[in-house]
Protein backbone atom coordinates (compact mmCIF):
# COMPACT_ATOMS: atom_id res chain seq x y z
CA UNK A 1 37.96 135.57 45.12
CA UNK A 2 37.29 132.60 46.77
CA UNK A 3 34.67 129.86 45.47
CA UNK A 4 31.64 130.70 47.48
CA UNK A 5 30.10 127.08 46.80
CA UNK A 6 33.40 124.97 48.41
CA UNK A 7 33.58 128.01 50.74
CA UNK A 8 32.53 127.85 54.84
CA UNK A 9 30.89 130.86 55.28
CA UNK A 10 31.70 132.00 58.99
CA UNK A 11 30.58 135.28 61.06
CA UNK A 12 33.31 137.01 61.97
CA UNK A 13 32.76 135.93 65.41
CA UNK A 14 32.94 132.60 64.60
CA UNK A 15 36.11 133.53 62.84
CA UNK A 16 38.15 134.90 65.59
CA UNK A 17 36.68 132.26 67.72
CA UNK A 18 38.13 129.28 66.16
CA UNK A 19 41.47 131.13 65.10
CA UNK A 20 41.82 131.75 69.04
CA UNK A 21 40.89 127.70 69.90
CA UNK A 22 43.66 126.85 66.87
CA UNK A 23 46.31 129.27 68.18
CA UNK A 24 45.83 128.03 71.80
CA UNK A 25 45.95 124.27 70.71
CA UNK A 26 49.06 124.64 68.62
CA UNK A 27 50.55 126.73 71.28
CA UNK A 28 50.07 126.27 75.15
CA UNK A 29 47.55 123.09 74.15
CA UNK A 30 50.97 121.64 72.79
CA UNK A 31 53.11 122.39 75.37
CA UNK A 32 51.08 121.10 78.58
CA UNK A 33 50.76 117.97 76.68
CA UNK A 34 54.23 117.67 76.30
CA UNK A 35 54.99 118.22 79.69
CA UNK A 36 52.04 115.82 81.02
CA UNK A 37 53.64 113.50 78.85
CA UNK A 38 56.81 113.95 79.84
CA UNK A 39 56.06 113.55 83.63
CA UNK A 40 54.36 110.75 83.16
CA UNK A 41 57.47 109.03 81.38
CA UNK A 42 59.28 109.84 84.09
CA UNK A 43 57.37 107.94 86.41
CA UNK A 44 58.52 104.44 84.69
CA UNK A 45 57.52 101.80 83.29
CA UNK A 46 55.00 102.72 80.24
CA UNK A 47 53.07 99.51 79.67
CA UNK A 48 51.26 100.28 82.76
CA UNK A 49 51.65 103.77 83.26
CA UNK A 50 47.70 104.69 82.85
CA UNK A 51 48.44 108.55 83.36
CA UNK A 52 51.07 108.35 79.76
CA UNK A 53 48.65 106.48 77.98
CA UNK A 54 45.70 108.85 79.13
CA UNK A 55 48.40 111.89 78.18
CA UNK A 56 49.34 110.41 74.73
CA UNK A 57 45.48 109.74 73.96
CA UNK A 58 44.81 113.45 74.61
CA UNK A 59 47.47 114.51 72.26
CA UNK A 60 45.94 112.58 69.34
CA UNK A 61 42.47 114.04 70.27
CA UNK A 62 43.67 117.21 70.23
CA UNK A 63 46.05 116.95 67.31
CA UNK A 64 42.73 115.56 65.19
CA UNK A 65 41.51 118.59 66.43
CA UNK A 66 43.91 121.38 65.21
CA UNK A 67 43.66 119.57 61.55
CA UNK A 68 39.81 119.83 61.84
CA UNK A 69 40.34 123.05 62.64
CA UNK A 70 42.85 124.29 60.49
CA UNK A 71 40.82 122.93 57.14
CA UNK A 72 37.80 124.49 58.18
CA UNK A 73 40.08 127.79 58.11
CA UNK A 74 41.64 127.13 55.31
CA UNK A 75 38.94 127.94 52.47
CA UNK A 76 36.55 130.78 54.53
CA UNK A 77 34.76 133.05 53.40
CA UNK A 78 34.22 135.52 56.58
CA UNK A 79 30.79 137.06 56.29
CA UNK A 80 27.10 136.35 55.34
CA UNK A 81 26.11 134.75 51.55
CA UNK A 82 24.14 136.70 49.60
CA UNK A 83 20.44 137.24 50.31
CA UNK A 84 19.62 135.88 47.47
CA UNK A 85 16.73 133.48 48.32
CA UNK A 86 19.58 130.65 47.32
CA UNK A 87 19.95 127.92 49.86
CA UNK A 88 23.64 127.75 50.67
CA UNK A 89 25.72 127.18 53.30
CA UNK A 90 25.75 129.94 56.13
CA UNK A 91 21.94 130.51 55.69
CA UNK A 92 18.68 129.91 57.85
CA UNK A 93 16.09 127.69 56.04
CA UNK A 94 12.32 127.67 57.05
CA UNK A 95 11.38 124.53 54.93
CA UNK A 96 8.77 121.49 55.01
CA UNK A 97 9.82 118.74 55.47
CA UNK A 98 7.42 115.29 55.26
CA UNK A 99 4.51 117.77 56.35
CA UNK A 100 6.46 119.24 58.98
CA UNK A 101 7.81 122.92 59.04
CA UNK A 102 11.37 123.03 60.28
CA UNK A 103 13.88 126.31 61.02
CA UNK A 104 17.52 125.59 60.65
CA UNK A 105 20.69 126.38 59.48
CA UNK A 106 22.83 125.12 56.94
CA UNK A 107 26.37 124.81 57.93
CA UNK A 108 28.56 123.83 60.75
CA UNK A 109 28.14 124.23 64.19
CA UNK A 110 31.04 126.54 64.34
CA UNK A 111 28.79 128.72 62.69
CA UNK A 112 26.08 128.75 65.29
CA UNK A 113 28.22 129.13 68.03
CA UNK A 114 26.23 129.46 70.92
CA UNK A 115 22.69 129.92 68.82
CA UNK A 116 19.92 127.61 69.71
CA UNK A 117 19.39 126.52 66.38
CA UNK A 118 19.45 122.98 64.94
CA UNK A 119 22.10 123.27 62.14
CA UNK A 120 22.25 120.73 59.40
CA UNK A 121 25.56 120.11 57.36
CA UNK A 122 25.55 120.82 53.34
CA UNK A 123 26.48 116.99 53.31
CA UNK A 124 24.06 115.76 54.94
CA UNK A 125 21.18 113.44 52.83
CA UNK A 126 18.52 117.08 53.58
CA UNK A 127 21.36 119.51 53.25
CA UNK A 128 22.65 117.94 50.05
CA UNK A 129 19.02 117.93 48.66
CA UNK A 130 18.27 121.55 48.69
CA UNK A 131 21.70 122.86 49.04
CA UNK A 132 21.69 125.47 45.16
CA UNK A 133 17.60 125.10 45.61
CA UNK A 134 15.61 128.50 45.79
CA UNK A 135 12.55 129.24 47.70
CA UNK A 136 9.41 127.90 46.27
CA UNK A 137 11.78 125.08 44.80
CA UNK A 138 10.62 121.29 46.05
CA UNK A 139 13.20 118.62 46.37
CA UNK A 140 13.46 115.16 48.21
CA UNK A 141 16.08 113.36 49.52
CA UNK A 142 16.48 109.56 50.79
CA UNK A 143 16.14 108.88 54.22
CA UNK A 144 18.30 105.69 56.13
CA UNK A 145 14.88 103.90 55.51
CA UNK A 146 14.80 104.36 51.64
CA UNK A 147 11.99 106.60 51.91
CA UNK A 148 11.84 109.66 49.65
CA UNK A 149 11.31 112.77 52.09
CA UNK A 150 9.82 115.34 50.12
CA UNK A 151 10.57 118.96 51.28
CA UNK A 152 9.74 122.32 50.36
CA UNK A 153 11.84 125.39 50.94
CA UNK A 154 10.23 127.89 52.20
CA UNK A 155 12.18 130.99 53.15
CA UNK A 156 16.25 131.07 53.26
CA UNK A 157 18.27 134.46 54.76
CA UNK A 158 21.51 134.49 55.98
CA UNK A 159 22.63 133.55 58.88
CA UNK A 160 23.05 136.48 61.74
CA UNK A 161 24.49 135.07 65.00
């Protein structure tokens, strides 16, 4: 069983979503870069030819892409957490925050998908604060400033795109 606490917890939408962006990237994405790359060699002299540089740029964009992509895949746990009332990755937190009462979810954006929800990561200064924290539970974290933020959680379910 995989270790739900190092675990991204994705919908299986999300899932097949970014298996199809990796397969397409290591596949087709690969090969029209190689050819852009290649006819842009063939056009001469490198040092100033701007569409090779532009070609080889894209390569290592995407490249850093398929990596990003490929650890995010590599420990998943394909579902929802629990709902346990825990605040984890993969669930939607209502929570105060300095005063204020915010709805958002804790994860990636790859989780969201096309959701209109703000999504906060689990390593992020709020996310690491109440990330294992249960509702009723009050935490704070430090803001850039040096400010202690307090926040309350108040509700936490799981995520349901």
């Amino acid at each position: 069983m995989t270790d739900t606490t190092a675990a991204t917890w994705l919908t299986q939408e999300a899932y097949d979503r970014l298996s199809a962006e990796l397969d397409r990237l290591k596949g087709e994405g690969r090969n029209e870069i190689t050819a852009r790359i290649a006819a842009a060699r063939d056009e001469g002299d490198l040092k100033e030819n701007g569409g090779y540089h532009a070609a080889r740029e894209e390569q290592a964009k995407q490249e850093a892409r398929i990596r990003e992509l490929e650890a995010k895949l590599r420990n998943v746990q394909i579902g929802t957490p629990p709902d346990d009332g825990v605040v984890e990755p993969g669930m939607v937190v209502t929570a105060e925050v300095a005063g204020d009462e915010m709805v958002f979810l804790l994860g990636s954006r790859e989780i969201a998908g096309t959701a209109d929800i703000d999504v906060f990561s689990p390593t992020s200064p709020l996310g690491a604060a109440i990330n294992g924290t249960k509702v009723g539970d009050k935490t704070s974290y430090a803001a850039p400033n040096g400010n202690e933020i307090p926040v309350k959680i108040l509700g936490a379910k799981p995520f349901d795109a």
